[in-house]
Protein backbone atom coordinates (compact mmCIF):
# COMPACT_ATOMS: atom_id res chain seq x y z
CA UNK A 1 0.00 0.00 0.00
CA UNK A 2 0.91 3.28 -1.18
CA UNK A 3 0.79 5.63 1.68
CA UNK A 4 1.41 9.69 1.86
CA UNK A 5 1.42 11.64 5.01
CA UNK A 6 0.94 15.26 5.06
CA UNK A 7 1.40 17.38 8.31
CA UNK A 8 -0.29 20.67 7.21
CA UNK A 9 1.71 24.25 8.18
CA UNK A 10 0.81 27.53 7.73
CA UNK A 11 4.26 27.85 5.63
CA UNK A 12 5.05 24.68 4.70
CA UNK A 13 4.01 21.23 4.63
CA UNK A 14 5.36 18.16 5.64
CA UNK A 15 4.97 15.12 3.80
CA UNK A 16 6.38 11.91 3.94
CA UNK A 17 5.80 8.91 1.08
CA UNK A 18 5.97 5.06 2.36
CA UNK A 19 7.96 4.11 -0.61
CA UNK A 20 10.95 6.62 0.83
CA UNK A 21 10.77 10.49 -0.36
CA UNK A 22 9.96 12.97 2.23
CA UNK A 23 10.27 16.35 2.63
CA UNK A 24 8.74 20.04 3.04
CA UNK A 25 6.80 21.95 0.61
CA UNK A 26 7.47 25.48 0.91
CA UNK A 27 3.70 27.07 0.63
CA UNK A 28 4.47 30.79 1.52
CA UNK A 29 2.62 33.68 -0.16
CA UNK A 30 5.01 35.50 -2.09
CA UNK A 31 5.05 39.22 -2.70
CA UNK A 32 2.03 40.35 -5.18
CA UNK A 33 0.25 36.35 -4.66
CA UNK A 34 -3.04 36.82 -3.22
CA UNK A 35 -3.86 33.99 -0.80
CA UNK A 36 -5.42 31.45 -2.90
CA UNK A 37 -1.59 30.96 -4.04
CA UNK A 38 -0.70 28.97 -1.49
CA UNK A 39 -3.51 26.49 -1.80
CA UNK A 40 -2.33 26.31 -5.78
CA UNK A 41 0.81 25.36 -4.70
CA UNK A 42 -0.73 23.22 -2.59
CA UNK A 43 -2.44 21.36 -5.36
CA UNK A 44 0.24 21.30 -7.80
CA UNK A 45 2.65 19.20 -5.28
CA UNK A 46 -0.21 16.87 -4.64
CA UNK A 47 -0.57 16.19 -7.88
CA UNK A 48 2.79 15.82 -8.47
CA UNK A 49 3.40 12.89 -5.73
CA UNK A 50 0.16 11.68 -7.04
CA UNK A 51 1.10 10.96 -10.86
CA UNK A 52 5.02 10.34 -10.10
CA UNK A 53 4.83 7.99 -6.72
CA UNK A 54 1.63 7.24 -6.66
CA UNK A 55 -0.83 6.84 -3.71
CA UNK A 56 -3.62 4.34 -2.11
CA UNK A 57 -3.85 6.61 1.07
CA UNK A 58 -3.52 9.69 2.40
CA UNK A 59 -3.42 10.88 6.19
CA UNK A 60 -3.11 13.94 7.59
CA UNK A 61 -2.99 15.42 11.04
CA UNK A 62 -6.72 15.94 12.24
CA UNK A 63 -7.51 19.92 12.74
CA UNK A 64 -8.83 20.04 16.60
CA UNK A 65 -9.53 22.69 18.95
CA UNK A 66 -10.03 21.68 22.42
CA UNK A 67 -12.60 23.63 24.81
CA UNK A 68 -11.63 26.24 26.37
CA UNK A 69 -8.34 26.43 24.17
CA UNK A 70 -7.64 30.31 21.85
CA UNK A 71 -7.41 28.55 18.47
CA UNK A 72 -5.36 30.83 16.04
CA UNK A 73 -8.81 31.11 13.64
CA UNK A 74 -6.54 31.72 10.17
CA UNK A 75 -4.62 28.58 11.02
CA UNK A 76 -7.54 26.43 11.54
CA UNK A 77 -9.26 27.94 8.18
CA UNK A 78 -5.83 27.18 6.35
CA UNK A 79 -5.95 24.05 7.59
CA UNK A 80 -9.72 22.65 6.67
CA UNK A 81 -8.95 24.65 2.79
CA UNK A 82 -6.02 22.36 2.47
CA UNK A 83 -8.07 19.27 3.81
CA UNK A 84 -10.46 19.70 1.39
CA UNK A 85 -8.03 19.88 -1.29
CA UNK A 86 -7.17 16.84 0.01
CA UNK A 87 -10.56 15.23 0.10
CA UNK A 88 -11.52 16.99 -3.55
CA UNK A 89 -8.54 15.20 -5.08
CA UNK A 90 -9.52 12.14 -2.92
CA UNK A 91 -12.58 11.90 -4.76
CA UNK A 92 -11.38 11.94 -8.08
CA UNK A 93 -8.99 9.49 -8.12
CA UNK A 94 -10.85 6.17 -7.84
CA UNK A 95 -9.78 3.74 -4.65
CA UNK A 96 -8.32 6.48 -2.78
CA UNK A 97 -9.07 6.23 0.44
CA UNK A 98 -7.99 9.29 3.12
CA UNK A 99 -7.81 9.14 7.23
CA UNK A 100 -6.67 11.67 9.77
CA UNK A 101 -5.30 11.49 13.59
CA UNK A 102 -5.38 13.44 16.42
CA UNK A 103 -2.32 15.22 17.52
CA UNK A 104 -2.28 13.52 20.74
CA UNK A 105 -2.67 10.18 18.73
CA UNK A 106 0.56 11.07 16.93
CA UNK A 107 2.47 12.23 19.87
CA UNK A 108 1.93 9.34 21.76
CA UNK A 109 2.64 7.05 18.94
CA UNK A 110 6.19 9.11 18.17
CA UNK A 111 7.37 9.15 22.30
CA UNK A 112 4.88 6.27 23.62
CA UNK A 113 6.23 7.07 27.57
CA UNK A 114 3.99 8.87 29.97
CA UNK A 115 5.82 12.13 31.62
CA UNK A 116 8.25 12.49 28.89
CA UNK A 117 7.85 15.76 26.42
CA UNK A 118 6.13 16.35 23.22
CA UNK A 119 7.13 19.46 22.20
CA UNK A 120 7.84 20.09 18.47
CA UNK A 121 11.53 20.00 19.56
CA UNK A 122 11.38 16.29 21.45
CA UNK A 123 9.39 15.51 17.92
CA UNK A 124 11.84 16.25 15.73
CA UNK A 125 14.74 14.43 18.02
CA UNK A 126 13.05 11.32 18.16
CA UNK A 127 12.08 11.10 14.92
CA UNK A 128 16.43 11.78 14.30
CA UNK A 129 16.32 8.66 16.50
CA UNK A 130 14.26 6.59 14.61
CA UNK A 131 15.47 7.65 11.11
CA UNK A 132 19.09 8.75 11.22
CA UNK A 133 19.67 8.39 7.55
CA UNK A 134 17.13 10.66 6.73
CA UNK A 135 17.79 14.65 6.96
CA UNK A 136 14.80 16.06 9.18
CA UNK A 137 14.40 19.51 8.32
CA UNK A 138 11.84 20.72 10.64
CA UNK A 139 8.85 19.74 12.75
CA UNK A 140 6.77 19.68 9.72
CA UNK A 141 8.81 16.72 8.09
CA UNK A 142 9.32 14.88 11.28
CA UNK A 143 5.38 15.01 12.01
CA UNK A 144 4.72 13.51 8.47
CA UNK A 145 7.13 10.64 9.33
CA UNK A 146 5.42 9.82 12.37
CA UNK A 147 2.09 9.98 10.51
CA UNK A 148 3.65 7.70 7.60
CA UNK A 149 5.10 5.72 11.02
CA UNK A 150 1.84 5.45 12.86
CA UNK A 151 -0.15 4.80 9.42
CA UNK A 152 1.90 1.77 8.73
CA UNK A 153 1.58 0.48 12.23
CA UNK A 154 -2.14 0.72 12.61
CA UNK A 155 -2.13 -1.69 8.46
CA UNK A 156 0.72 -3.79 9.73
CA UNK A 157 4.34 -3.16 9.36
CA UNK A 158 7.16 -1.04 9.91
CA UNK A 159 8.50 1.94 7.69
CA UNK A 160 10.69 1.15 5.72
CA UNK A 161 13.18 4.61 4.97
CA UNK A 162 15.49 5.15 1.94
């Protein structure tokens, strides 16, 4: 099974393939680009990793805002725009299936022991941990690996990294 794993940013997005590529998508506005730029962008890489590695899944980090919590409102509207993207594309291609986890699902799945931290910075170590052949750029990259990770885990298997 084909699987891609997308960790959505306001910047840039992480995404990690099962057959080996990973990376970050730069999605910044540029100067003169009106908004809807970034969700073009957007597209265009999905397509691209669509046609050239192909895909049988796609999983994503699941937007949540949790009572009581300040949610920053342009990141969570970013965030359901490129979902949908997501989901539109889903729906065209035939036998595409998509699935999304919590953030707590895929924290606990990266650093499974109780008291330790889950900041973006004990993220990205642990994911150096797990892969150390692969160069982790940022949080963004090292969240769609342990998507791809947990993903695999949950269909049987380990990742396999190039």
């Amino acid at each position: 099974m084909k699987i891609l794993a997308l960790d959505f940013g306001s910047a840039k997005t992480g995404w990690a393939h099962s057959d080996g590529p990973s990376g970050v998508w730069d999605l910044s506005i540029r100067r003169d680009e009106s908004g809807g730029m970034r969700l073009i962008r957007f597209e265009s890489k999905l397509k691209e990793i669509i046609k050239g590695l192909g895909i049988d899944l796609i999983v994503f980090e699941a937007v949540t805002v949790n009572r009581g919590e300040r949610a920053n409102l342009n990141s969570v509207k970013l965030h359901s725009k490129l979902q949908a993207i997501v989901e539109r594309l889903v729906a065209r291609i035939k036998g595409l299936e998509c699935c999304s986890y919590n953030l707590q699902e895929i924290k606990k799945h990266a650093i499974p022991m109780k008291g330790k931290k889950r900041d973006k910075a004990a993220m990205v170590e642990a994911a150096r941990v797990k892969w150390p052949d692969v160069e982790i750029v940022d949080d963004n990259m090292a969240d769609a690996l342990w998507l791809l990770d947990l993903a695999k885990s949950e269909l049987g298997g380990d990742v396999k990294r190039k």
